[in-house]
PDB file of N, CA and C in Angstrom:
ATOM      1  N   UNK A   1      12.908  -9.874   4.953  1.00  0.00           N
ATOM      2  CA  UNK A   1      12.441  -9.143   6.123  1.00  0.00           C
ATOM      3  C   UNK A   1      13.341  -7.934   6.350  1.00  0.00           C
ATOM      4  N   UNK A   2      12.980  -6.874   6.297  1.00  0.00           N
ATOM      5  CA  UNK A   2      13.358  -5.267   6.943  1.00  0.00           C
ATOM      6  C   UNK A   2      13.759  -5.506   7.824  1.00  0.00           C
ATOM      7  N   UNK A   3      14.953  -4.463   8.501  1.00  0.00           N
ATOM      8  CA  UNK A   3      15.621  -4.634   9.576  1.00  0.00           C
ATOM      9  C   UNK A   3      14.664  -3.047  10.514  1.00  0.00           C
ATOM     10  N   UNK A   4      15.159  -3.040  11.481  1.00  0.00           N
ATOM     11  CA  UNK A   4      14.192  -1.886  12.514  1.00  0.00           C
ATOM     12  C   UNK A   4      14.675  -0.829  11.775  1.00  0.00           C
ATOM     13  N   UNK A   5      16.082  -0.405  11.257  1.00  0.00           N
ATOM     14  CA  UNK A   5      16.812   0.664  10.552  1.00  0.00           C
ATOM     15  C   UNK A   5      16.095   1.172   9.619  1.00  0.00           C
ATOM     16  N   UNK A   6      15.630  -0.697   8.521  1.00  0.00           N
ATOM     17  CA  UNK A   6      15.459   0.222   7.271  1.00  0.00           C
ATOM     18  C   UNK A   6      14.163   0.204   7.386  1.00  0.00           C
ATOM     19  N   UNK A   7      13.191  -0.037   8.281  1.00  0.00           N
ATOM     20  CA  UNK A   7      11.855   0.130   8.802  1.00  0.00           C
ATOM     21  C   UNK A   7      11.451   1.529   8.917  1.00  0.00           C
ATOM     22  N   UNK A   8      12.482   2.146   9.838  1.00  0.00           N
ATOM     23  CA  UNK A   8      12.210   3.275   9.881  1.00  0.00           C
ATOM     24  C   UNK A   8      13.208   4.587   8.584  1.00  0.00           C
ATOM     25  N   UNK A   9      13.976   4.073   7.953  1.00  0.00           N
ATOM     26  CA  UNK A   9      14.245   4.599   7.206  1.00  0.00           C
ATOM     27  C   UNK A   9      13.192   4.679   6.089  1.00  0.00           C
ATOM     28  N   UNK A  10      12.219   3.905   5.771  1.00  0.00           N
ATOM     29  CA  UNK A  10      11.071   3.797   4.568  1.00  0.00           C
ATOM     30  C   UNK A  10       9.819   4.736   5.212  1.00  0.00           C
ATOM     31  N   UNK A  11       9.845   4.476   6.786  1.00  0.00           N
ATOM     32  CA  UNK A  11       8.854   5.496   7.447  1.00  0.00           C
ATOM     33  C   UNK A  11       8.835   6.854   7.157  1.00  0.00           C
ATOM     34  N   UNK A  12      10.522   6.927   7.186  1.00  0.00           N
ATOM     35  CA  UNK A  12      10.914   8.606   7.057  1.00  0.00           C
ATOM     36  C   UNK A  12      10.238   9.131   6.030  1.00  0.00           C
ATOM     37  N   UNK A  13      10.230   8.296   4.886  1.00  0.00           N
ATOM     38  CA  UNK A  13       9.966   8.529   3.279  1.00  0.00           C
ATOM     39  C   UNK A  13       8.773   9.292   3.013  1.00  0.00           C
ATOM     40  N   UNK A  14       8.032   7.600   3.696  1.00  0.00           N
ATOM     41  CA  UNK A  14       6.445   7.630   3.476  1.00  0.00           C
ATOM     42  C   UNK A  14       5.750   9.472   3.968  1.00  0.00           C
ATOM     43  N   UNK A  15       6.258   9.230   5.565  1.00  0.00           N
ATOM     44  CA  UNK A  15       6.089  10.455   6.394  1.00  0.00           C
ATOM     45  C   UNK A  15       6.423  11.902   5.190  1.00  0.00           C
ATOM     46  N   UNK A  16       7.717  12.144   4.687  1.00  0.00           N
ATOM     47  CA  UNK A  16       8.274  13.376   4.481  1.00  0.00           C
ATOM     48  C   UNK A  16       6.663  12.871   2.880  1.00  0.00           C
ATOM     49  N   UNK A  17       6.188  12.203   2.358  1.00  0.00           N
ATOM     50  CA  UNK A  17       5.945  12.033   1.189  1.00  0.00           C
ATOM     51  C   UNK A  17       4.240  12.448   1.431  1.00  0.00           C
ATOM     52  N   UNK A  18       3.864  11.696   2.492  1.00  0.00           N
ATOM     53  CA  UNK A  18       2.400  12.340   3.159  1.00  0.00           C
ATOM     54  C   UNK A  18       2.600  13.710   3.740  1.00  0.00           C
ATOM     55  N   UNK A  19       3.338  14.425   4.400  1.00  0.00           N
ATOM     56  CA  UNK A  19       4.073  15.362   4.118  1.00  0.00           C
ATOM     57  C   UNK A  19       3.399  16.455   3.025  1.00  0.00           C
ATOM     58  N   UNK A  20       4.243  16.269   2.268  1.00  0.00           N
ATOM     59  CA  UNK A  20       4.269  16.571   0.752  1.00  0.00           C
ATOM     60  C   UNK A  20       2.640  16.337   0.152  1.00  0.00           C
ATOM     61  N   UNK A  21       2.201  15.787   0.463  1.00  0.00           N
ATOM     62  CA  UNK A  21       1.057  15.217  -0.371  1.00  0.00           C
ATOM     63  C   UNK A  21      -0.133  16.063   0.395  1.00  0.00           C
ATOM     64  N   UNK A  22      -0.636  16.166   2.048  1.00  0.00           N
ATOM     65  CA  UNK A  22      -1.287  17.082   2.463  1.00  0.00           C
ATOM     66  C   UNK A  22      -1.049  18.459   2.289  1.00  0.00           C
ATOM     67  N   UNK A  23       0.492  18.855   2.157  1.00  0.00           N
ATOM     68  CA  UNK A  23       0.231  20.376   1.400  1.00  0.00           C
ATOM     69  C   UNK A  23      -0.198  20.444   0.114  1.00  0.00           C
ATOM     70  N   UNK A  24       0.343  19.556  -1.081  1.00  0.00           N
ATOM     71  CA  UNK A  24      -0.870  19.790  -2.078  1.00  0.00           C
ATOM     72  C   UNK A  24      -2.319  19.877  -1.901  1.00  0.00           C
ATOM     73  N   UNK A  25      -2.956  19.075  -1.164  1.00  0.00           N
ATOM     74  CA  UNK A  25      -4.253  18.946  -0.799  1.00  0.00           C
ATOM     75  C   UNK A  25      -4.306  20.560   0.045  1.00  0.00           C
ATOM     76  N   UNK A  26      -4.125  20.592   0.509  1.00  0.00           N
ATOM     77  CA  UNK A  26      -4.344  22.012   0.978  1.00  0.00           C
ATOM     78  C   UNK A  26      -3.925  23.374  -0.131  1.00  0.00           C
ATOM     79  N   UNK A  27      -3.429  23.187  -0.701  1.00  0.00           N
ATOM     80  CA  UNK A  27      -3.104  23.940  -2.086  1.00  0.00           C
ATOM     81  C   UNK A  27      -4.089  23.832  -2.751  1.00  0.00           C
ATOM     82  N   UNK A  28      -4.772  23.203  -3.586  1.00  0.00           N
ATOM     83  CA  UNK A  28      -5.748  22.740  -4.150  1.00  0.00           C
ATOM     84  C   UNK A  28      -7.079  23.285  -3.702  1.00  0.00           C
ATOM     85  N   UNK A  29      -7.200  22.857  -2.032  1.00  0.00           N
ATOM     86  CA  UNK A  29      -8.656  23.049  -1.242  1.00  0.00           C
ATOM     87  C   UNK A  29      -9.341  24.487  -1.846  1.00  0.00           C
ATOM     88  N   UNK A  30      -7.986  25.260  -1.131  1.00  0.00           N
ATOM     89  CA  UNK A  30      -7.700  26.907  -1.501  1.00  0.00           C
ATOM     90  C   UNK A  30      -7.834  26.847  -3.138  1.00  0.00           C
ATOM     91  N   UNK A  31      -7.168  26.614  -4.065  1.00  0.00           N
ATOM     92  CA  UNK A  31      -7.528  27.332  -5.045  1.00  0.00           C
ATOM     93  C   UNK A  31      -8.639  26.766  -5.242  1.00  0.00           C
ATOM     94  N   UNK A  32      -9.486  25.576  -5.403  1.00  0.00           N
ATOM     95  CA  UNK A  32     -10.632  25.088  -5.702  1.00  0.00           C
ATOM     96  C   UNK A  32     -12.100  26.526  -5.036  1.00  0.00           C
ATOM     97  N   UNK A  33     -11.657  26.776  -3.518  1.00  0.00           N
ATOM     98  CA  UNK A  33     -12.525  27.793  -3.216  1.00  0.00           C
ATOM     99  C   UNK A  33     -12.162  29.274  -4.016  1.00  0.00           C
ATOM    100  N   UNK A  34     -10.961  29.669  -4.127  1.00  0.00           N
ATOM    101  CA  UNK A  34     -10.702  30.785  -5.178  1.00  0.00           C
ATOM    102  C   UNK A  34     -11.684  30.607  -6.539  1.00  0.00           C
ATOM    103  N   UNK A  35     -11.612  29.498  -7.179  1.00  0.00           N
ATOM    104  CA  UNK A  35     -12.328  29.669  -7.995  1.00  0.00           C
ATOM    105  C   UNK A  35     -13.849  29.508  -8.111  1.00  0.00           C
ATOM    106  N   UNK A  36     -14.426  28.849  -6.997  1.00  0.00           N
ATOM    107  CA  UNK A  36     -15.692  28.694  -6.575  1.00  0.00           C
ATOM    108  C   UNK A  36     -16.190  30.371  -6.544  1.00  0.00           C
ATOM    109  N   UNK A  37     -15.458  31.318  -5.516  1.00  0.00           N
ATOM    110  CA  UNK A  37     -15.479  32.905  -5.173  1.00  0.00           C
ATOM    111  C   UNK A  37     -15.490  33.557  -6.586  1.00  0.00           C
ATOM    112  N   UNK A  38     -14.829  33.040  -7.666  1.00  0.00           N
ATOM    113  CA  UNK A  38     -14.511  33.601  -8.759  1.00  0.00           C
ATOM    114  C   UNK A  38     -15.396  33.467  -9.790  1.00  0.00           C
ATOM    115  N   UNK A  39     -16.349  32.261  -9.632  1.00  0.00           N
ATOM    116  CA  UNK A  39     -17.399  31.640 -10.609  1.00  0.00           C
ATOM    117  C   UNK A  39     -18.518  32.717 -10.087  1.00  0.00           C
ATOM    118  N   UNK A  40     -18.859  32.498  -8.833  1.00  0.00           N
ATOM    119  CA  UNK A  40     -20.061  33.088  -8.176  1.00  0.00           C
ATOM    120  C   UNK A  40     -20.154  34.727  -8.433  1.00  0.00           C
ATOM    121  N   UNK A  41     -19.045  35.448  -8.530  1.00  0.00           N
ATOM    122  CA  UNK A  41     -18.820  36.603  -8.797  1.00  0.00           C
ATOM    123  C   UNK A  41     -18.973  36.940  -9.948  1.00  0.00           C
ATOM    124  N   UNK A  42     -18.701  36.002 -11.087  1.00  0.00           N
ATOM    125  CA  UNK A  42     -18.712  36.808 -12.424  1.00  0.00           C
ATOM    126  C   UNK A  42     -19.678  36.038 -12.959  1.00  0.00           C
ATOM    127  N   UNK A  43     -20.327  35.235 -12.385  1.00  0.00           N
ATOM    128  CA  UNK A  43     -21.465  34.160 -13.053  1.00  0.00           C
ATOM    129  C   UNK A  43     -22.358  34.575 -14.024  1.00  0.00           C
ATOM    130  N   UNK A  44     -22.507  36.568 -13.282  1.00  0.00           N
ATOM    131  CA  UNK A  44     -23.722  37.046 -14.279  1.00  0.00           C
ATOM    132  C   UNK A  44     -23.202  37.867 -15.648  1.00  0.00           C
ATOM    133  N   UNK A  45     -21.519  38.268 -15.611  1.00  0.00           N
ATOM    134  CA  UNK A  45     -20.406  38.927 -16.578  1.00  0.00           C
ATOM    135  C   UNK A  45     -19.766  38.305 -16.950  1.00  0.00           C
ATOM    136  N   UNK A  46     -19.792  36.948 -17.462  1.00  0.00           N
ATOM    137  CA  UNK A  46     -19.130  36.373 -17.802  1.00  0.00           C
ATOM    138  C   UNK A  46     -19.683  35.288 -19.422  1.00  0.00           C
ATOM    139  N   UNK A  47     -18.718  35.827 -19.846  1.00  0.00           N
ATOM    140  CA  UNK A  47     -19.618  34.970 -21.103  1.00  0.00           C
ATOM    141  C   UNK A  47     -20.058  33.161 -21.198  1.00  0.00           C
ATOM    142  N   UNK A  48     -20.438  32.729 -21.661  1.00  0.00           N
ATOM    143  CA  UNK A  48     -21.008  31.486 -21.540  1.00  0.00           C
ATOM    144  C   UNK A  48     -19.350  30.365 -21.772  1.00  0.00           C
ATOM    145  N   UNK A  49     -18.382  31.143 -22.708  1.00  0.00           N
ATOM    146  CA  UNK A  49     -17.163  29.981 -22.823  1.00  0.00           C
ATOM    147  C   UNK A  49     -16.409  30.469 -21.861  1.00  0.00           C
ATOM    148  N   UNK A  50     -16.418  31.147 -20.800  1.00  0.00           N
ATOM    149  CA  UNK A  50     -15.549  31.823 -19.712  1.00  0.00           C
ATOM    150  C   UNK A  50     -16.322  30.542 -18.881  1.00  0.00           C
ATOM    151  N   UNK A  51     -17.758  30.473 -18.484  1.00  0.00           N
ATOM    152  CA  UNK A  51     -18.206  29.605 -17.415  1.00  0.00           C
ATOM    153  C   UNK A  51     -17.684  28.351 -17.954  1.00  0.00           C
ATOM    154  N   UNK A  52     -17.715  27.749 -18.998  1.00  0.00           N
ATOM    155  CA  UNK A  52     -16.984  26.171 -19.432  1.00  0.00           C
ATOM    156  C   UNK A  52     -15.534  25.991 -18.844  1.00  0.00           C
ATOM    157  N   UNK A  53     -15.139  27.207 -19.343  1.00  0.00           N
ATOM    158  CA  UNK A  53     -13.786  27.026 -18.724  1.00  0.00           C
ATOM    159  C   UNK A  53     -13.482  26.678 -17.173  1.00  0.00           C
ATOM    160  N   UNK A  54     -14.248  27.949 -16.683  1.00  0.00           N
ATOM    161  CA  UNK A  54     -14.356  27.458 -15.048  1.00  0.00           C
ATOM    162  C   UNK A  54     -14.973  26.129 -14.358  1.00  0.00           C
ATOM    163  N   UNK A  55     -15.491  25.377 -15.391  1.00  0.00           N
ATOM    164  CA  UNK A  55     -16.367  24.104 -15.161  1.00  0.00           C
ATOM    165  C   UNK A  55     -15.183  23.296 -15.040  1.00  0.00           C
ATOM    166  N   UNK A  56     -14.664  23.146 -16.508  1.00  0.00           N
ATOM    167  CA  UNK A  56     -12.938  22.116 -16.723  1.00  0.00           C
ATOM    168  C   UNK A  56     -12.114  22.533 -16.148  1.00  0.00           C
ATOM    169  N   UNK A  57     -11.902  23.964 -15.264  1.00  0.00           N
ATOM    170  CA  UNK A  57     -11.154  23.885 -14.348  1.00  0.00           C
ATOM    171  C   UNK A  57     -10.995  23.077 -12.425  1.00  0.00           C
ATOM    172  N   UNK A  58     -12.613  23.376 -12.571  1.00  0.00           N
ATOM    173  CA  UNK A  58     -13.164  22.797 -11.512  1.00  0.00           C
ATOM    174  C   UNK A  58     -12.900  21.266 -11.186  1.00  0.00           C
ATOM    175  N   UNK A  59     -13.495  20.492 -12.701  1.00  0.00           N
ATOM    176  CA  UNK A  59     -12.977  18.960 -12.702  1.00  0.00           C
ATOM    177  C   UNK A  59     -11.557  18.747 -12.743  1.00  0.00           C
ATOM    178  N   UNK A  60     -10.636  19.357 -13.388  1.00  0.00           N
ATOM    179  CA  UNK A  60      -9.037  19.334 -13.221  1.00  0.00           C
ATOM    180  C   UNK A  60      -9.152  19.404 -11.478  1.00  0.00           C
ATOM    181  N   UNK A  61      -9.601  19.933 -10.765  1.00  0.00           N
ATOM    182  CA  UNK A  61      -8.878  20.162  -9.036  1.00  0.00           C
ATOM    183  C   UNK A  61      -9.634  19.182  -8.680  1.00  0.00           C
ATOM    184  N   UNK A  62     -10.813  18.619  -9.242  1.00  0.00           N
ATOM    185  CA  UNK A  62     -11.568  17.638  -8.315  1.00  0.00           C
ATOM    186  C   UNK A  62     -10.511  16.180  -8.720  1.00  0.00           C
ATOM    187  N   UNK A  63     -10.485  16.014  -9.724  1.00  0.00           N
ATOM    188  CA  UNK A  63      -9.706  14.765 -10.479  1.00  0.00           C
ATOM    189  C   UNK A  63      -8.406  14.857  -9.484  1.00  0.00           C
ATOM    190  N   UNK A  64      -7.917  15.679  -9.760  1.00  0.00           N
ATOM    191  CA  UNK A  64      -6.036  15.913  -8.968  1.00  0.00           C
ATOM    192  C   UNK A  64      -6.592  15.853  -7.419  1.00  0.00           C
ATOM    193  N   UNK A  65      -7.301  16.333  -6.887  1.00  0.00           N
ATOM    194  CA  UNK A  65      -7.854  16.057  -5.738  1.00  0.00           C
ATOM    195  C   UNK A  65      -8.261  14.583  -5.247  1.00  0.00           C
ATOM    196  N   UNK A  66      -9.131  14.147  -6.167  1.00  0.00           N
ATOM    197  CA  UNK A  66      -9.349  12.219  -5.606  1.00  0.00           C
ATOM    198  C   UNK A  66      -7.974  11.571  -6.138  1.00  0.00           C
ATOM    199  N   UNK A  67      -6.885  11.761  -7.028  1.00  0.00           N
ATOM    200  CA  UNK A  67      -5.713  11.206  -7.104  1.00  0.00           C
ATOM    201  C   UNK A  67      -5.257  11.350  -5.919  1.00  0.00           C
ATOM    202  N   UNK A  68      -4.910  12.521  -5.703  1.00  0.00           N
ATOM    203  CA  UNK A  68      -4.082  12.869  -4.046  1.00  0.00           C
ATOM    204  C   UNK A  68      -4.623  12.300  -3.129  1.00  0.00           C
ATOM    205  N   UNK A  69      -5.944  11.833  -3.012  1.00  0.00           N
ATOM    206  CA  UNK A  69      -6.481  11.353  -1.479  1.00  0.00           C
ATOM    207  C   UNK A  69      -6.143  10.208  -1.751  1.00  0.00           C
ATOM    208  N   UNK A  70      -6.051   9.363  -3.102  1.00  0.00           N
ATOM    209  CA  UNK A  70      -5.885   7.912  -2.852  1.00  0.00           C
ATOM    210  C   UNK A  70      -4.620   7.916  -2.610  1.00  0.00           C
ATOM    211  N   UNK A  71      -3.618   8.764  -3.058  1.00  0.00           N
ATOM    212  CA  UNK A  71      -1.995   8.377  -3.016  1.00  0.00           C
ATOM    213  C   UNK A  71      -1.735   8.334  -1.416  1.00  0.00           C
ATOM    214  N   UNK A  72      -2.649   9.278  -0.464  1.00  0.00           N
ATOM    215  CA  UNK A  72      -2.279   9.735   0.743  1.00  0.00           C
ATOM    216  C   UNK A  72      -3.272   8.218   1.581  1.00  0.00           C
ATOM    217  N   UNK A  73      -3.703   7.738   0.828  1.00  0.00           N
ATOM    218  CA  UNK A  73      -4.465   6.516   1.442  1.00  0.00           C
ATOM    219  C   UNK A  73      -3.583   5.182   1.553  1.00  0.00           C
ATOM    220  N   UNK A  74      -2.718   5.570   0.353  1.00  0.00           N
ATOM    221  CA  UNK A  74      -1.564   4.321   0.270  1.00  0.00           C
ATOM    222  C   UNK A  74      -0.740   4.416   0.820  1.00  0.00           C
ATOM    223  N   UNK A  75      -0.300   5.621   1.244  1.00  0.00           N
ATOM    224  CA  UNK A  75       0.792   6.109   1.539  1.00  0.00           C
ATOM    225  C   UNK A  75       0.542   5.614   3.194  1.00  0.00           C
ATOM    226  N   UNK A  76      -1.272   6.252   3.685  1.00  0.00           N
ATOM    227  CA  UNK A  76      -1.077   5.566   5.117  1.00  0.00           C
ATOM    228  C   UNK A  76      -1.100   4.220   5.101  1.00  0.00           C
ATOM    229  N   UNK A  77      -1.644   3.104   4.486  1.00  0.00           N
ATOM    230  CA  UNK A  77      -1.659   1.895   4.409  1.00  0.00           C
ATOM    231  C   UNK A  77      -0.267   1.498   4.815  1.00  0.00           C
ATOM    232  N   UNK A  78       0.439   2.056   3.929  1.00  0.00           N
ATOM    233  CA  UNK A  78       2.135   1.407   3.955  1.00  0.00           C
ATOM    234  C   UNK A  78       2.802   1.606   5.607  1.00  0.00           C
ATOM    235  N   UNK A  79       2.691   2.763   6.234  1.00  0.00           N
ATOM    236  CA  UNK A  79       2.565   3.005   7.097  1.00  0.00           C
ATOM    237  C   UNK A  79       2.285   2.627   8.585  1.00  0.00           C
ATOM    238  N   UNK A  80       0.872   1.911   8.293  1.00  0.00           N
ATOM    239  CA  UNK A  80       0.196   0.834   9.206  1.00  0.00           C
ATOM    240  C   UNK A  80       1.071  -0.378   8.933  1.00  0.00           C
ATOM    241  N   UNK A  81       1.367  -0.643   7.528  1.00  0.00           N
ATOM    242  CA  UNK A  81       2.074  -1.964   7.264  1.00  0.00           C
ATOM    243  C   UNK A  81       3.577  -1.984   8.294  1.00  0.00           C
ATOM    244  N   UNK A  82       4.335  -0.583   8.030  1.00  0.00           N
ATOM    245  CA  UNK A  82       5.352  -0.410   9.027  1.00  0.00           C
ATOM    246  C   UNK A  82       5.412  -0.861  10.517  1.00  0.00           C
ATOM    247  N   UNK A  83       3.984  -0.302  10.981  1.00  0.00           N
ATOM    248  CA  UNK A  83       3.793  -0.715  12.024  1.00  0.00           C
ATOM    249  C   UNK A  83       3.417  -1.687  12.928  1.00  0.00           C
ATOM    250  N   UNK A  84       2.861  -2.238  11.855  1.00  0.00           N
ATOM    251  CA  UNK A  84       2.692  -4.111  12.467  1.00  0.00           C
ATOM    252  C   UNK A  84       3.815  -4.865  11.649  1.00  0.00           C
ATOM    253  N   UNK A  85       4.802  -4.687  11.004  1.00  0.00           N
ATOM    254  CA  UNK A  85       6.166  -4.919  10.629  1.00  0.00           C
ATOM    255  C   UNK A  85       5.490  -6.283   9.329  1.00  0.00           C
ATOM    256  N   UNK A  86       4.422  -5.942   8.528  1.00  0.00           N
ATOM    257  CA  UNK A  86       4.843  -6.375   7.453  1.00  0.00           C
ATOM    258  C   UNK A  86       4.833  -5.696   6.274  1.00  0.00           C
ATOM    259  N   UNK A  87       5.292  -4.813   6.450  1.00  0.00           N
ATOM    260  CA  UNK A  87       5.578  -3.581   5.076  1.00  0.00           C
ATOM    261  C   UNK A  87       7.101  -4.661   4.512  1.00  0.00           C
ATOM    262  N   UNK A  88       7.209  -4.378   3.281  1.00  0.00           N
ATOM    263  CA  UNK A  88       8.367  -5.290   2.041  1.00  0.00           C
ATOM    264  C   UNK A  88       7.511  -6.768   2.187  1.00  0.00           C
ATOM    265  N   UNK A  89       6.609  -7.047   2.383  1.00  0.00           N
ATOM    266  CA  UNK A  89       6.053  -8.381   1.949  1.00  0.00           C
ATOM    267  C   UNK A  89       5.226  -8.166   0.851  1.00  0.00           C
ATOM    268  N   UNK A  90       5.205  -8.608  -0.298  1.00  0.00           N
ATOM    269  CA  UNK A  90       4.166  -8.791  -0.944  1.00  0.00           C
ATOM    270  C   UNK A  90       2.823  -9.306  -0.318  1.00  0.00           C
ATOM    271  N   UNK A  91       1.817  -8.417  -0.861  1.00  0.00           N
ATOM    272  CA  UNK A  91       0.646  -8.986  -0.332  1.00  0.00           C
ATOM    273  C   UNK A  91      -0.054 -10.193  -0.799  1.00  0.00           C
ATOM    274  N   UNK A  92       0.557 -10.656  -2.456  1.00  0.00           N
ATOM    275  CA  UNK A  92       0.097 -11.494  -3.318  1.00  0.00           C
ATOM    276  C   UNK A  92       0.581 -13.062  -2.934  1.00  0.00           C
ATOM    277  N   UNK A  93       2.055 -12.777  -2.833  1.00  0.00           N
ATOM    278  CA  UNK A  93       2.786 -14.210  -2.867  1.00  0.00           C
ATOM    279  C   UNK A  93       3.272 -13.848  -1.351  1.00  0.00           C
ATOM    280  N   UNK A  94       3.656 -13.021  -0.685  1.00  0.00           N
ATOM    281  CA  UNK A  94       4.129 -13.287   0.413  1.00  0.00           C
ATOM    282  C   UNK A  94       5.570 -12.936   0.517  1.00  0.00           C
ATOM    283  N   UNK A  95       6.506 -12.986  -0.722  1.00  0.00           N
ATOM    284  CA  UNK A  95       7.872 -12.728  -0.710  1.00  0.00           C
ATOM    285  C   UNK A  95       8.078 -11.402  -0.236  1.00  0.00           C
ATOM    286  N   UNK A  96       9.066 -11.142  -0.226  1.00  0.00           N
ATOM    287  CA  UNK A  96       9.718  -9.642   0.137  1.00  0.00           C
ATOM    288  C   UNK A  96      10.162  -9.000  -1.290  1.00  0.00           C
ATOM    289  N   UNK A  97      10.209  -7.414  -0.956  1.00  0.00           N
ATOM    290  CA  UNK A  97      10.120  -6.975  -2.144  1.00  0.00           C
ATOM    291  C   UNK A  97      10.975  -5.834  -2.048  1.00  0.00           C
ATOM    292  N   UNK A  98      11.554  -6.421  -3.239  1.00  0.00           N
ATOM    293  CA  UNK A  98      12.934  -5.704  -3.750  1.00  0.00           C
ATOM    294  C   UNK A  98      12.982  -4.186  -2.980  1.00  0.00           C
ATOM    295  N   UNK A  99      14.509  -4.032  -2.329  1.00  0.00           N
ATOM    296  CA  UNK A  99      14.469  -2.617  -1.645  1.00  0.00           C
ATOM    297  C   UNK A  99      14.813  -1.565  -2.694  1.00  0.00           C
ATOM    298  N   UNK A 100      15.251  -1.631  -3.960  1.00  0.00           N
ATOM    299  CA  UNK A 100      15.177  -0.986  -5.187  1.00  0.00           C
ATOM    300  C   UNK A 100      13.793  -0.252  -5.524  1.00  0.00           C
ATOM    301  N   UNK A 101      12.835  -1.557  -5.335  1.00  0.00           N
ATOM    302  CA  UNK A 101      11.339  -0.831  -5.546  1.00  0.00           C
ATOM    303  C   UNK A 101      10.754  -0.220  -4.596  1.00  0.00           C
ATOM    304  N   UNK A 102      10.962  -0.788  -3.377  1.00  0.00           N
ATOM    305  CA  UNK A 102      10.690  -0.023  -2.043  1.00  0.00           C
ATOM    306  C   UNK A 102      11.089   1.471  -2.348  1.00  0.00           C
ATOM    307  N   UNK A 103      12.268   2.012  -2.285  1.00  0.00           N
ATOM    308  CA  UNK A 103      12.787   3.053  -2.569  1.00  0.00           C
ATOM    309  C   UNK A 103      12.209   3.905  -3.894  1.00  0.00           C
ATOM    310  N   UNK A 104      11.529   3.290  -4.550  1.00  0.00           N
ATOM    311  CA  UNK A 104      11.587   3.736  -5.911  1.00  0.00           C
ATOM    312  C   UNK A 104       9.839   4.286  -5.796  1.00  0.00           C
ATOM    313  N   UNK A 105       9.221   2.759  -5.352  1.00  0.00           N
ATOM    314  CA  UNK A 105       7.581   3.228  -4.798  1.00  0.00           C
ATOM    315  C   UNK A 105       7.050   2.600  -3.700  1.00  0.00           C
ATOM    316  N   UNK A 106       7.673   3.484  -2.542  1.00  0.00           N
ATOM    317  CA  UNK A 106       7.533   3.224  -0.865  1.00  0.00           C
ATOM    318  C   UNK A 106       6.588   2.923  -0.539  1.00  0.00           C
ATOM    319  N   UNK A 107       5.350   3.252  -1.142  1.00  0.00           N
ATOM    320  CA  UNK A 107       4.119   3.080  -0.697  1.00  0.00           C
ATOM    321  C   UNK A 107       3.458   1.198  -1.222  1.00  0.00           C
ATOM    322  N   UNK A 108       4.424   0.843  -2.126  1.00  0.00           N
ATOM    323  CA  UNK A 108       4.005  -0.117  -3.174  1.00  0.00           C
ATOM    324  C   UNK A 108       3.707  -1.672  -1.983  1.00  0.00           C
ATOM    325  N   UNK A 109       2.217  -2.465  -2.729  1.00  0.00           N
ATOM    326  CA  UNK A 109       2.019  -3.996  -1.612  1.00  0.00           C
ATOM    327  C   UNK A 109       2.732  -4.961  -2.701  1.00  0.00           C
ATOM    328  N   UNK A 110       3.114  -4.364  -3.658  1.00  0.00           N
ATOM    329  CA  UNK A 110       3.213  -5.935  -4.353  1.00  0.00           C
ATOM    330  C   UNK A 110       4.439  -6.007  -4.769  1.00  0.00           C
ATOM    331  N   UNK A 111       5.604  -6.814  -4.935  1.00  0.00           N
ATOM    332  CA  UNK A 111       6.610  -6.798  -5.663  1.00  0.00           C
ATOM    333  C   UNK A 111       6.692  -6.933  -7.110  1.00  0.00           C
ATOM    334  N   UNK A 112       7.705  -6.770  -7.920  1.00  0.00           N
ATOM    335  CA  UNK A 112       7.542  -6.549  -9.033  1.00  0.00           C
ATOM    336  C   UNK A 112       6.642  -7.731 -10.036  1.00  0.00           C
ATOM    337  N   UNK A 113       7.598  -9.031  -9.611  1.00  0.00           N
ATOM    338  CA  UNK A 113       6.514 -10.398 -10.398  1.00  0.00           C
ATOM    339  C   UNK A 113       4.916  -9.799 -10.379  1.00  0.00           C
ATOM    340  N   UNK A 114       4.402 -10.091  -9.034  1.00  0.00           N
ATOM    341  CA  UNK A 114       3.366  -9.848  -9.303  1.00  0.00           C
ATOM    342  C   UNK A 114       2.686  -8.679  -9.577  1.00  0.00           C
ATOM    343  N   UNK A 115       2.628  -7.525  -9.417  1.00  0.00           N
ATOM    344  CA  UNK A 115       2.805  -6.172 -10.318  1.00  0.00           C
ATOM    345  C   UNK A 115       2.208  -6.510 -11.994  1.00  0.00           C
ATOM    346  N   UNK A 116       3.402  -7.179 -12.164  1.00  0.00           N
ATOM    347  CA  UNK A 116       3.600  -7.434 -13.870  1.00  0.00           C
ATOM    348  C   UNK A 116       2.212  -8.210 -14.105  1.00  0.00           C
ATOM    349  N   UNK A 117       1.934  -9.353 -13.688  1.00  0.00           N
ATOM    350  CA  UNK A 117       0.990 -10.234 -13.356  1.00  0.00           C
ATOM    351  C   UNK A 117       0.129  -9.745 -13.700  1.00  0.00           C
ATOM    352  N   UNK A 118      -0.806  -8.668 -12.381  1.00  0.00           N
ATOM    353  CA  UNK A 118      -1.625  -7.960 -12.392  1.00  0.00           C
ATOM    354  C   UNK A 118      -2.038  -6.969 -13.211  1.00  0.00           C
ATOM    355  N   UNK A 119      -0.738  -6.758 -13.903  1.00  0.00           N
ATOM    356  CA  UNK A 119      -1.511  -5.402 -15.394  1.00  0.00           C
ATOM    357  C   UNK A 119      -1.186  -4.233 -15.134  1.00  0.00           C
TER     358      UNK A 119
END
């Protein structure tokens, strides 16, 4: 069991890390519309392997885009877990979980055993 200290010391994390994670998403939003502005503009001057490109660029920001929303989904999960004070429990077995891994992946429900377990 976490003490109130290191409760809110893992909060800090999560916070500065969601943080971090909505300015990418907002980085992204923007260039995703840059290049939307950029497709539509040259759609009719542009040669046919110029539009492919802008296609696989498109799926690169959408892909990095649904990564980032799930990381920022875990990230609030852990969060909520803070707040009803069972964040460091495994969700599997119930034990507490190593403050090594906490630190390492703040957002993480499972401790390492089961981790491994799971694949």
């Amino acid at each position: 069991m976490l003490s109130d200290e290191e409760l809110k010391h893992f909060q800090d994390i999560l916070l500065a890390k969601r943080h971090e994670t909505q300015e990418e998403l907002n980085e992204l939003k923007e260039l995703s519309k840059e290049k939307d502005q950029s497709s539509e503009n040259a759609a009719y001057a542009s040669h046919i392997a110029e539009m492919g490109t802008d296609a696989q660029e498109q799926e690169k920001i959408y892909l990095l885009t649904e990564r980032l929303n799930d990381f920022l989904r875990n990230l609030n999960e852990a969060l909520d877990r803070i707040a009803n004070k069972t964040y460091g429990s495994c969700q599997i077995c119930g034990k507490d979980i190593d403050k090594e891994r906490l630190e390492a992946v703040p957002q993480t429900q499972l401790c390492l055993e089961c981790k491994v377990k799971m694949g």
